[in-house]
Protein backbone atom coordinates (compact mmCIF):
# COMPACT_ATOMS: atom_id res chain seq x y z
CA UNK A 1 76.05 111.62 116.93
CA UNK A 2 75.90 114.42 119.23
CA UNK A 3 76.61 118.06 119.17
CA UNK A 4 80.08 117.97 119.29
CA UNK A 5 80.98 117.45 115.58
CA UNK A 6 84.80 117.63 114.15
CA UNK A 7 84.72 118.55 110.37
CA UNK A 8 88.44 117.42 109.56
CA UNK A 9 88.52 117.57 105.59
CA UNK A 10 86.04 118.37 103.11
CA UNK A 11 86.00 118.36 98.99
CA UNK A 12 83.45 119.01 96.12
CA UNK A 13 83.11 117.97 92.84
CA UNK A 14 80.95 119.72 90.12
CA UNK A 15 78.27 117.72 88.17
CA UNK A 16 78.97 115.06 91.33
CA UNK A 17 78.41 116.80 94.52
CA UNK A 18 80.36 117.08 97.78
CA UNK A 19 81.69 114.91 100.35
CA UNK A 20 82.82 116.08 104.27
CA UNK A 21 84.71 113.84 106.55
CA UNK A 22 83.22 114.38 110.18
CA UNK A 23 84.62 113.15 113.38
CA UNK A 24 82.63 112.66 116.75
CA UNK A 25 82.88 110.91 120.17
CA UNK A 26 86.20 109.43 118.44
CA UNK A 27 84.57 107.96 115.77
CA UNK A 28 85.01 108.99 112.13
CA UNK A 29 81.86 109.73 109.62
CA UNK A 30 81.54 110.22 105.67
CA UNK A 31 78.76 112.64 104.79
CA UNK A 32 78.55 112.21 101.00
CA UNK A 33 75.38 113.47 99.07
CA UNK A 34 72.78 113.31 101.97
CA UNK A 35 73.88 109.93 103.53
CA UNK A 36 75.79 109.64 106.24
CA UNK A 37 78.47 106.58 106.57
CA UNK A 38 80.82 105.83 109.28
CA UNK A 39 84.01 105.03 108.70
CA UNK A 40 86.38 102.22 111.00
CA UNK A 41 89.23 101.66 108.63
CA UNK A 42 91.97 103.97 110.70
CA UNK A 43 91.77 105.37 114.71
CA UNK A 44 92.50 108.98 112.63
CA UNK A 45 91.83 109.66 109.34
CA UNK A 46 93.25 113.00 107.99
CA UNK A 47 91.82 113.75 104.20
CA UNK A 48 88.92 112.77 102.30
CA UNK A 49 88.73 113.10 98.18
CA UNK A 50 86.12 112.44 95.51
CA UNK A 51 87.31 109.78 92.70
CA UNK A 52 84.22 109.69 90.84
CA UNK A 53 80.74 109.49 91.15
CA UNK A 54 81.22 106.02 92.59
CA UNK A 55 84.07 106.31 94.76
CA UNK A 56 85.88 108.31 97.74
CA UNK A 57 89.41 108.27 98.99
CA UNK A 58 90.53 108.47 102.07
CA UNK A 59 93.57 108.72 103.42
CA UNK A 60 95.71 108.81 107.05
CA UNK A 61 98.70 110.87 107.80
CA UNK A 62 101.46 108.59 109.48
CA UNK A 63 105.25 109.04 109.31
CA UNK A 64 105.55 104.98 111.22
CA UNK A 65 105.44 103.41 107.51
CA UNK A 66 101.91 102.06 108.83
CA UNK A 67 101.13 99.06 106.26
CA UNK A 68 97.79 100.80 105.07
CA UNK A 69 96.98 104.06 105.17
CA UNK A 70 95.00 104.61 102.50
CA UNK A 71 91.24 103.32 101.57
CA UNK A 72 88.77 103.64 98.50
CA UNK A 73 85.44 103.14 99.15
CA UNK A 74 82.48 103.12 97.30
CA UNK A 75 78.61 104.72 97.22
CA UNK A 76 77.83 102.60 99.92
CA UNK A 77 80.92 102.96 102.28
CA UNK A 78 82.46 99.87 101.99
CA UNK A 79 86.23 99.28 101.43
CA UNK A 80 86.86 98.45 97.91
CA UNK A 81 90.98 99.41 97.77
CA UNK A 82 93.23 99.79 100.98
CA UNK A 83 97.18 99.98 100.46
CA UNK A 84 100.03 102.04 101.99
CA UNK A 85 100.50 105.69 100.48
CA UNK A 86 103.47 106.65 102.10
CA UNK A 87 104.28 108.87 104.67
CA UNK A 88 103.76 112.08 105.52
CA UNK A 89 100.93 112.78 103.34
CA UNK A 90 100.63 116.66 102.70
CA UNK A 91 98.34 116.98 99.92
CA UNK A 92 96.18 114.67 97.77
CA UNK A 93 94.33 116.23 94.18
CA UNK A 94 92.59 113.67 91.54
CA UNK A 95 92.01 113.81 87.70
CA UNK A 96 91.51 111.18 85.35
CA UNK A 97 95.31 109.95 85.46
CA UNK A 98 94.83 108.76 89.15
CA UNK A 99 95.34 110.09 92.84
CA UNK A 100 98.28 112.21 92.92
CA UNK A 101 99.78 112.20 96.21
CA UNK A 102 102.21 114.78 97.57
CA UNK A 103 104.66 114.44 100.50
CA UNK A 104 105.84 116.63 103.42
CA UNK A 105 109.26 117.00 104.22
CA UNK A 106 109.36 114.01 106.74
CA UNK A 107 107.91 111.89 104.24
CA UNK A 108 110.55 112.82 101.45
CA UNK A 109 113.71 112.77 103.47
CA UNK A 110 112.29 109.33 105.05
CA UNK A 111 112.05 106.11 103.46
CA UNK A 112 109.70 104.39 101.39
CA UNK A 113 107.50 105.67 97.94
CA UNK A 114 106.82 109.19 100.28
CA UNK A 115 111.04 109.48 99.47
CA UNK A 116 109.73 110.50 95.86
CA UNK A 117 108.30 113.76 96.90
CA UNK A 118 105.15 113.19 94.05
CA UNK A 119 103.43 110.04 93.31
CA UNK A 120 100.47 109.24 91.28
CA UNK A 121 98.29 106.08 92.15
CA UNK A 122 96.03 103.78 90.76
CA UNK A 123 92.15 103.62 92.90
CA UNK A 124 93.61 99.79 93.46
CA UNK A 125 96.71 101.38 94.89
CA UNK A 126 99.26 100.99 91.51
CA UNK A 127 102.30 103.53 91.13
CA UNK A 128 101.34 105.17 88.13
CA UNK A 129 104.22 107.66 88.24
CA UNK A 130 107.02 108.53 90.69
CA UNK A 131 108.39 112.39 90.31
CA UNK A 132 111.88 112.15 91.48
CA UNK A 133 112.20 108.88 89.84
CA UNK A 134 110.83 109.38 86.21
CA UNK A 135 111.52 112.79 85.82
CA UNK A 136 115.07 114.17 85.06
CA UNK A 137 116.92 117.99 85.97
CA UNK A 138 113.39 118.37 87.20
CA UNK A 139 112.97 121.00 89.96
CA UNK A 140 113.54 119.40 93.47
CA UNK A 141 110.37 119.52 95.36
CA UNK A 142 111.33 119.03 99.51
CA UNK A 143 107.31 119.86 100.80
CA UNK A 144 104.52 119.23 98.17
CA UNK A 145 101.76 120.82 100.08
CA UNK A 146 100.64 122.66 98.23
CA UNK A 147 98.81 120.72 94.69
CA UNK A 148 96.31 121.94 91.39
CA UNK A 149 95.69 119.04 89.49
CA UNK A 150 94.77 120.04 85.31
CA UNK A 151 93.04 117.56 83.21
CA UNK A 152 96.31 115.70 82.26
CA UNK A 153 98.62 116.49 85.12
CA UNK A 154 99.32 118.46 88.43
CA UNK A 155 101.00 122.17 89.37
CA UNK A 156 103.25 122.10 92.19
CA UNK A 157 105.71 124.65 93.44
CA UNK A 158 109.51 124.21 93.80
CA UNK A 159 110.04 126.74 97.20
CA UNK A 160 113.58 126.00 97.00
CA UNK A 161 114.13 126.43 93.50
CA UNK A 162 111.51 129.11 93.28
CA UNK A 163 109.44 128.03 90.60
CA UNK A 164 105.81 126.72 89.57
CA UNK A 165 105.67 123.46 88.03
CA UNK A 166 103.63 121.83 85.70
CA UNK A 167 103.79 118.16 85.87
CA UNK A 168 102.69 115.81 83.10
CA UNK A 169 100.81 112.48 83.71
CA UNK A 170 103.62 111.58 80.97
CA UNK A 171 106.92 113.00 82.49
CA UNK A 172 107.65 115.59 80.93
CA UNK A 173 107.74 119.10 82.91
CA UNK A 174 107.24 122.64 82.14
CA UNK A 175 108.00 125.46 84.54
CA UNK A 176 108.09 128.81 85.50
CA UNK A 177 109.99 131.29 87.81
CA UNK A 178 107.85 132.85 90.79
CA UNK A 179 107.76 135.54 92.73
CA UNK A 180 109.60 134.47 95.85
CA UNK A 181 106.44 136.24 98.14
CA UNK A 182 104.18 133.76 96.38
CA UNK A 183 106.31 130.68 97.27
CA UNK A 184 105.10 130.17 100.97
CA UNK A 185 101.08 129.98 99.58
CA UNK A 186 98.42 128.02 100.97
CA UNK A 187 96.44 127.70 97.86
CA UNK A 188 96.71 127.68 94.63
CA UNK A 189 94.44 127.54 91.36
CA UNK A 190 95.43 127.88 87.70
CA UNK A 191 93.09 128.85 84.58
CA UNK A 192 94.49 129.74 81.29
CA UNK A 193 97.79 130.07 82.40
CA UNK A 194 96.82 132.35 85.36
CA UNK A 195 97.59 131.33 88.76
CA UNK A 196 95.26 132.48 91.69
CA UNK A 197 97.27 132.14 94.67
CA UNK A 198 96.29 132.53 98.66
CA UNK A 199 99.25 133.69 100.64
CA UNK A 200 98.29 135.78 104.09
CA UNK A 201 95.06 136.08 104.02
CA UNK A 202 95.62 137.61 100.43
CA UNK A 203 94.74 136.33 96.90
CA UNK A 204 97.05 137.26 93.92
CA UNK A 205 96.48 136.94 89.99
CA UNK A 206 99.49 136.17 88.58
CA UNK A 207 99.90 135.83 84.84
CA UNK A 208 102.91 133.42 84.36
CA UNK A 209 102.59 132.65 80.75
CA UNK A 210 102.50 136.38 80.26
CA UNK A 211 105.49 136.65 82.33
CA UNK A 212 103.56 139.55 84.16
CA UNK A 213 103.52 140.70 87.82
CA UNK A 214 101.01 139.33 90.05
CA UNK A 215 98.49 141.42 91.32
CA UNK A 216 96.15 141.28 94.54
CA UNK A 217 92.79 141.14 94.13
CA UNK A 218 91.17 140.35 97.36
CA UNK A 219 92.49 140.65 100.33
């Protein structure tokens, strides 16, 4: 590889370590606790994510309902799991229910499994659970970018309905009302039913469960 190296996605587990996806002279790379694999699966890759201490997924964005788009590989780099993921791919967290998936706009108001704004997935590629088909009077979700996944389930955010929402591996969904200026975010991190959310180059503590106004603390 030469100097000219790409990182395109990154992610880092504690107790497991950290994985990087790296791209160079077109060719994609998986650095993943000191060894370095390449990677020929996809001409562009756009997301890489820790399963375990065995496995790594990896994942393309497409919106041309490519057949696969979507690998899991294992400690030595080799495909274990391809399928298709849908389209539009806009965010990807994992917990012990599976690989929850969420969709951009052009993937929900396409066609295909993207059409159910939040999927969950089996590392073989199984629908585990589809939001807008298993959950009912559930807020509508129209760009999942934005993902914290709990022990148990995921937090997403409803922009249109303007609320944070907590969805179970089970179905069943709890949620809150937000502060419209925390709706556009670009990150977003809950502990004991505090959200720490990244909007502007600014990071706000918001205590939902308190029902208490959210407060910068960096910026």
């Amino acid at each position: 590889m030469n100097d000219e190296i790409e990182v395109v996605d990154s992610d880092a587990r504690k107790s497991i370590g950290s994985a990087r996806l790296v791209k160079t002279n077109h060719q994609f790379y998986i650095h993943w606790n000191g060894l370095i694999m390449d990677f020929k699966g996809h001409e562009y890759v756009a997301g890489i994510r820790i399963i375990d201490e065995n496995y790594l997924f990896i994942w393309a964005f497409t919106i041309e309902g490519e057949p696969i788009n979507a690998w899991v590989l294992d400690a030595d780099g080799d495909i274990n799991h391809s399928f298709h993921a849908g389209n539009a791919i806009a965010a990807v967290v994992m917990n012990d229910t599976g690989i929850w998936i969420g969709y951009g706009d052009e993937g929900i108001f396409g066609d295909g499994i993207s059409t159910e704004a939040l999927v969950c997935f089996s590392k073989e590629g199984a629908v585990r659970f589809r939001y807008n088909r298993e959950v009912r009077k559930a807020p509508v979700l129209h760009d999942c970018d934005v993902m914290y996944a709990s022990e148990k389930g995921v937090w997403v955010i409803s922009s249109i309905e303007g609320r944070l929402v907590y969805v179970h591996a089970n179905g069943r969904i709890d949620s809150y009302p937000m502060p419209r200026h925390l709706l556009d975010c670009s990150s977003l991190t809950i502990e004991d039913g505090v959200a720490y959310v990244e909007n502007e180059e600014k990071i706000y503590r918001w205590p939902f469960k308190e029902r208490k106004r959210a407060e910068i603390v960096e910026s």
